[in-house]
Protein backbone atom coordinates (compact mmCIF):
# COMPACT_ATOMS: atom_id res chain seq x y z
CA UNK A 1 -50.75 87.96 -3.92
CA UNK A 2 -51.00 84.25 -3.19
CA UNK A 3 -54.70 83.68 -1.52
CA UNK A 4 -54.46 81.46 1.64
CA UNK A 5 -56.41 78.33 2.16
CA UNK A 6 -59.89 78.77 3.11
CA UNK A 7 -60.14 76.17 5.58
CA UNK A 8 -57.26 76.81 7.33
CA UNK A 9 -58.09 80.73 7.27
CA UNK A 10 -61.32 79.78 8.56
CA UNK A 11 -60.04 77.38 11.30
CA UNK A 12 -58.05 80.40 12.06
CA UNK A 13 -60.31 82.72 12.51
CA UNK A 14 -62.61 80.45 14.78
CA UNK A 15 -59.85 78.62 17.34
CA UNK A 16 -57.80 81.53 17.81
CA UNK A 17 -59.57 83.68 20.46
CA UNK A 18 -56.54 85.21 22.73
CA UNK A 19 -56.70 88.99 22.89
CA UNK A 20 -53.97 89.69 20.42
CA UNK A 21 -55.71 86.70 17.81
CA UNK A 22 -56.86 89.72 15.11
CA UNK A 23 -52.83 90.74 15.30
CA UNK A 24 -51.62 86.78 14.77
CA UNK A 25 -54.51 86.27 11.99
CA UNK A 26 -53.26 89.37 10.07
CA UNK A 27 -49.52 87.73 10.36
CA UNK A 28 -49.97 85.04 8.98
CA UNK A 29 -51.96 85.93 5.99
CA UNK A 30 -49.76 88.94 5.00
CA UNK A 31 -46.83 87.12 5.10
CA UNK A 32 -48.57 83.55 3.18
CA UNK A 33 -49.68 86.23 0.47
CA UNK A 34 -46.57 87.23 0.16
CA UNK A 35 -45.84 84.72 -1.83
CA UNK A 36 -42.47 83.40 0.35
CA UNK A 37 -44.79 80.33 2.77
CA UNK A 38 -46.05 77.76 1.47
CA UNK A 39 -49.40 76.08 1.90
CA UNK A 40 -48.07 73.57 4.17
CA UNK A 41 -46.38 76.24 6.44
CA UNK A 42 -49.56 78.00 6.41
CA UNK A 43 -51.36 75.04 7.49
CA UNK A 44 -48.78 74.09 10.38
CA UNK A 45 -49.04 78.05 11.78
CA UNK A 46 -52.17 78.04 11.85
CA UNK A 47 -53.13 74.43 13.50
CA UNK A 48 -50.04 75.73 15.81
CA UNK A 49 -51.61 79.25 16.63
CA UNK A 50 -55.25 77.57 17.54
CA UNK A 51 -53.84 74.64 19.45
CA UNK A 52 -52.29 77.47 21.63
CA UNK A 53 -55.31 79.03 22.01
CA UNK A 54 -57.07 76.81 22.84
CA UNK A 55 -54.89 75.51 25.87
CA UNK A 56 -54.12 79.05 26.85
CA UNK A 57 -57.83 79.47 27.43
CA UNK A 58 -58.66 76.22 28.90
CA UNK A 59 -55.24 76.47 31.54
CA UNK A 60 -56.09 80.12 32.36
CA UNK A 61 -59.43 79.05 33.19
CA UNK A 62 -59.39 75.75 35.23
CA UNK A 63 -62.40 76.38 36.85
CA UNK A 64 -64.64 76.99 33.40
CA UNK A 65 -62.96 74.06 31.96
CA UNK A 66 -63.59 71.79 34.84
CA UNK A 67 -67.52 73.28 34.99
CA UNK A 68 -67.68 72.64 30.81
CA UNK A 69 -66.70 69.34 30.82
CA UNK A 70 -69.08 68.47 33.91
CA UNK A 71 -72.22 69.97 31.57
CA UNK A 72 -70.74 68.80 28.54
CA UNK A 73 -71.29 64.78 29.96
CA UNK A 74 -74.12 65.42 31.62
CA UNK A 75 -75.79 65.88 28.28
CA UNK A 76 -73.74 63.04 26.31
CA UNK A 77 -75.34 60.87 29.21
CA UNK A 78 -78.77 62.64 28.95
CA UNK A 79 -79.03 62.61 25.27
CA UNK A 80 -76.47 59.97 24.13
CA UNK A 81 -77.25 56.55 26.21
CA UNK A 82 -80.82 56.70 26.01
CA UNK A 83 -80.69 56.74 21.79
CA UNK A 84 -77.88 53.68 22.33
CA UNK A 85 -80.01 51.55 24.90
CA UNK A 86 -83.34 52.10 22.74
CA UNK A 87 -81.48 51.07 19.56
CA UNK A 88 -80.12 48.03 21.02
CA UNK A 89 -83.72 47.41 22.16
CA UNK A 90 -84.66 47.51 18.96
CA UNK A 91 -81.95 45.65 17.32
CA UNK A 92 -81.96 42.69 19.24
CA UNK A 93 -85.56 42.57 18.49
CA UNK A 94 -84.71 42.39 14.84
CA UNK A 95 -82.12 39.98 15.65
CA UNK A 96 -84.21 37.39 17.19
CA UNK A 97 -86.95 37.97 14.48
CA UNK A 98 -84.16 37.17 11.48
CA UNK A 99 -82.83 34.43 13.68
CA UNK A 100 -86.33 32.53 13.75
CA UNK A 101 -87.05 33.12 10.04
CA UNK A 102 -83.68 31.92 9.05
CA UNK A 103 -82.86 35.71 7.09
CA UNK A 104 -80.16 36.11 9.87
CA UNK A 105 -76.65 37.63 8.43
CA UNK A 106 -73.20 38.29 10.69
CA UNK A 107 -73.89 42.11 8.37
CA UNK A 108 -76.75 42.73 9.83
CA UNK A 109 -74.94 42.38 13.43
CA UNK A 110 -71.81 44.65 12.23
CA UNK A 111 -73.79 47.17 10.85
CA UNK A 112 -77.33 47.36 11.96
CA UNK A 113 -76.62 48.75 15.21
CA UNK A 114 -74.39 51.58 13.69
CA UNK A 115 -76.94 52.23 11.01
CA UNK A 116 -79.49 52.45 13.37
CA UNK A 117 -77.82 54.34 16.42
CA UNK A 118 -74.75 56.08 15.07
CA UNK A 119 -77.01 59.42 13.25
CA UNK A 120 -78.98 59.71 16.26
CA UNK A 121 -75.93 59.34 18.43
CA UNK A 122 -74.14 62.28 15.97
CA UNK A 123 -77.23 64.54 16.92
CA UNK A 124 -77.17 64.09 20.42
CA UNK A 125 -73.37 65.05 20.19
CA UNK A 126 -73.74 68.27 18.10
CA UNK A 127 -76.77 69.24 20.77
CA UNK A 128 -74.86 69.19 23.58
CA UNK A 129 -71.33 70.57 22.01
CA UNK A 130 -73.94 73.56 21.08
CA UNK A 131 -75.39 73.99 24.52
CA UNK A 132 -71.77 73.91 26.00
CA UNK A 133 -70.79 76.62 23.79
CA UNK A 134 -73.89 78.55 24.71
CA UNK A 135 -73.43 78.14 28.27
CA UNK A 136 -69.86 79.45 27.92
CA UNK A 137 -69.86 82.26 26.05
CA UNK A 138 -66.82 83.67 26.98
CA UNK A 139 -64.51 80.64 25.96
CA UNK A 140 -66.86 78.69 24.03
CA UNK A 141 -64.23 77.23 21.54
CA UNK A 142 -61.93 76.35 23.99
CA UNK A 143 -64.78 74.46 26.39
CA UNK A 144 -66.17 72.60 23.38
CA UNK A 145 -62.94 71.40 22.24
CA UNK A 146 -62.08 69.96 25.76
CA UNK A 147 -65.72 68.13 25.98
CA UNK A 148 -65.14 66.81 22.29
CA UNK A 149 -61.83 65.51 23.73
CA UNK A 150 -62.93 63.57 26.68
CA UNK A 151 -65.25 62.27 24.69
CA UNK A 152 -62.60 61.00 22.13
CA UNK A 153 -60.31 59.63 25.07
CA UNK A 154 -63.49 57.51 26.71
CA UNK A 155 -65.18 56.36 23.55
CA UNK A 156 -61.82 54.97 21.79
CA UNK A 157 -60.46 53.68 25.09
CA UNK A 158 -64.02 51.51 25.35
CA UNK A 159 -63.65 50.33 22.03
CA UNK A 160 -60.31 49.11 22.36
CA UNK A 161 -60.88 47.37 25.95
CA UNK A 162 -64.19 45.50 23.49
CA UNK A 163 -61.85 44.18 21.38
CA UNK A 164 -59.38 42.82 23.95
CA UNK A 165 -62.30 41.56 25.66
CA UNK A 166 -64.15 40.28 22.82
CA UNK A 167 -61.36 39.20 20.13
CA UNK A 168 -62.68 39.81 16.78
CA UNK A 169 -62.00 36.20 15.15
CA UNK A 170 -64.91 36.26 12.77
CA UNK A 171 -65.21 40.12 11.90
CA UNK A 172 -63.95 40.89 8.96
CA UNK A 173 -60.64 43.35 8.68
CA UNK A 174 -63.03 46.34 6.62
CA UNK A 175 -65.90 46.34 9.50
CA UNK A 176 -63.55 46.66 12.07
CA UNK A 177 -61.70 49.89 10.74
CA UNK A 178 -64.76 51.33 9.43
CA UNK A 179 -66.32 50.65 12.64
CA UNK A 180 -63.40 52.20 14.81
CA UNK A 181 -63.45 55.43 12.15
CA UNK A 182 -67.43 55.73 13.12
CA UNK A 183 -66.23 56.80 16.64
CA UNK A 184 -64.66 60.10 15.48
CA UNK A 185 -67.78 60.79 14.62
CA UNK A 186 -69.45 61.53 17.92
CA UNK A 187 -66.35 64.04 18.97
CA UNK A 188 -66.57 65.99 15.71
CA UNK A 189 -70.25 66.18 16.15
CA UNK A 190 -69.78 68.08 19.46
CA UNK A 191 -67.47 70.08 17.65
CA UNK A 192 -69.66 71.21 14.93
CA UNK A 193 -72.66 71.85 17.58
CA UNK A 194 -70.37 74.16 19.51
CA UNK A 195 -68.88 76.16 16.38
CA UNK A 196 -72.20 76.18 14.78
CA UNK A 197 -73.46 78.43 18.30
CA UNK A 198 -70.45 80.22 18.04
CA UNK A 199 -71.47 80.94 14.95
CA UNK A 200 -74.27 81.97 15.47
CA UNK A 201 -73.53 84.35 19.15
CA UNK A 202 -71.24 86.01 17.04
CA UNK A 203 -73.83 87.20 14.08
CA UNK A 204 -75.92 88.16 16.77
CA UNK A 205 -73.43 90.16 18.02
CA UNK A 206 -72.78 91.89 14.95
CA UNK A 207 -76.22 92.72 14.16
CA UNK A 208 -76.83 94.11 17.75
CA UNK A 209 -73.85 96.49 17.32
């Protein structure tokens, strides 16, 4: 037998929560070790399978969705904005400080913010993807990956309206992309948070039964 990818079994196992998902999981895999799929089918069933899922779960539960997103930015805004505003505090102090002893560099303006907020930013994101999933246990997957994608929508539809307001003449090609790629971080944060309480209800499941 051909062993399936791990990540993709994985992914599988996680997104795909509908009542029949142990029947569809053990599909797929017996007919991938079959030897007749290929890797790539296997990856495209199984992305397919937990996109379904997923919207399944968030369209047969409007109400839960609507709720999840609701707490879900009520922590970004909590937790997020405050790390943001109190780097930029300190930032512009450093600014003005290099400025005046003549050490100032365009770098340090492209990347000292994002060193500076970006991992704090990434931890205030996995918090609150883990408290949605905690305080929706019964579609946890499903409410986290609809908070991670609001969050997507609004932070890469503000950093595109920057740009057009602000036109990059002096920026260099690399910060920009790297800069825009930084971004994905904050939704994949919340999605880690929320699998890694998934994670976690379901061991503690387990070990009660």
């Amino acid at each position: 037998m051909t062993a399936p990818p791990k990540t993709a079994t994985w992914i599988l196992r996680r997104f795909t929560t509908c009542p029949d998902a142990e029947v569809i999981v053990g599909d797929l895999l017996e007919e991938y070790e079959s030897g007749q799929r290929s890797r790539t089918w296997y990856w495209r069933q199984v992305l397919v399978a937990a996109g379904v899922s997923v919207w399944k779960d968030i369209r047969d539960h409007k109400l839960l969705a609507v709720r999840a997103v609701v707490v879900g930015w009520t922590f970004y805004i909590l937790f997020s904005f405050p790390v943001v505003g109190l780097a930029r505090f300190v930032i512009d102090g450093v600014t003005n400080w290099l400025i005046g002893t003549a050490w100032y560099s365009i770098w340090w303006e492209l990347w000292g913010f994002f060193l500076l907020s970006e991992p704090l930013v990434y931890s205030a994101c996995a918090l609150s993807g883990w408290l949605v999933a905690r305080l929706h246990p019964t579609r946890p997957i499903a409410m986290v990956c609809l908070y991670a994608a609001s969050i997507f929508l609004f932070e890469y539809a503000q950093h595109l309206v920057g740009l057009f307001q602000h036109p990059p003449i002096a920026v260099p090609a690399s910060a920009l992309v790297v800069r825009t790629v930084l971004v994905i971080g904050r939704p994949v944060s919340i999605l880690v948070g929320g699998l890694s309480a998934f994670s976690a209800n379901r061991s503690s499941v387990t070990t009660n039964v």
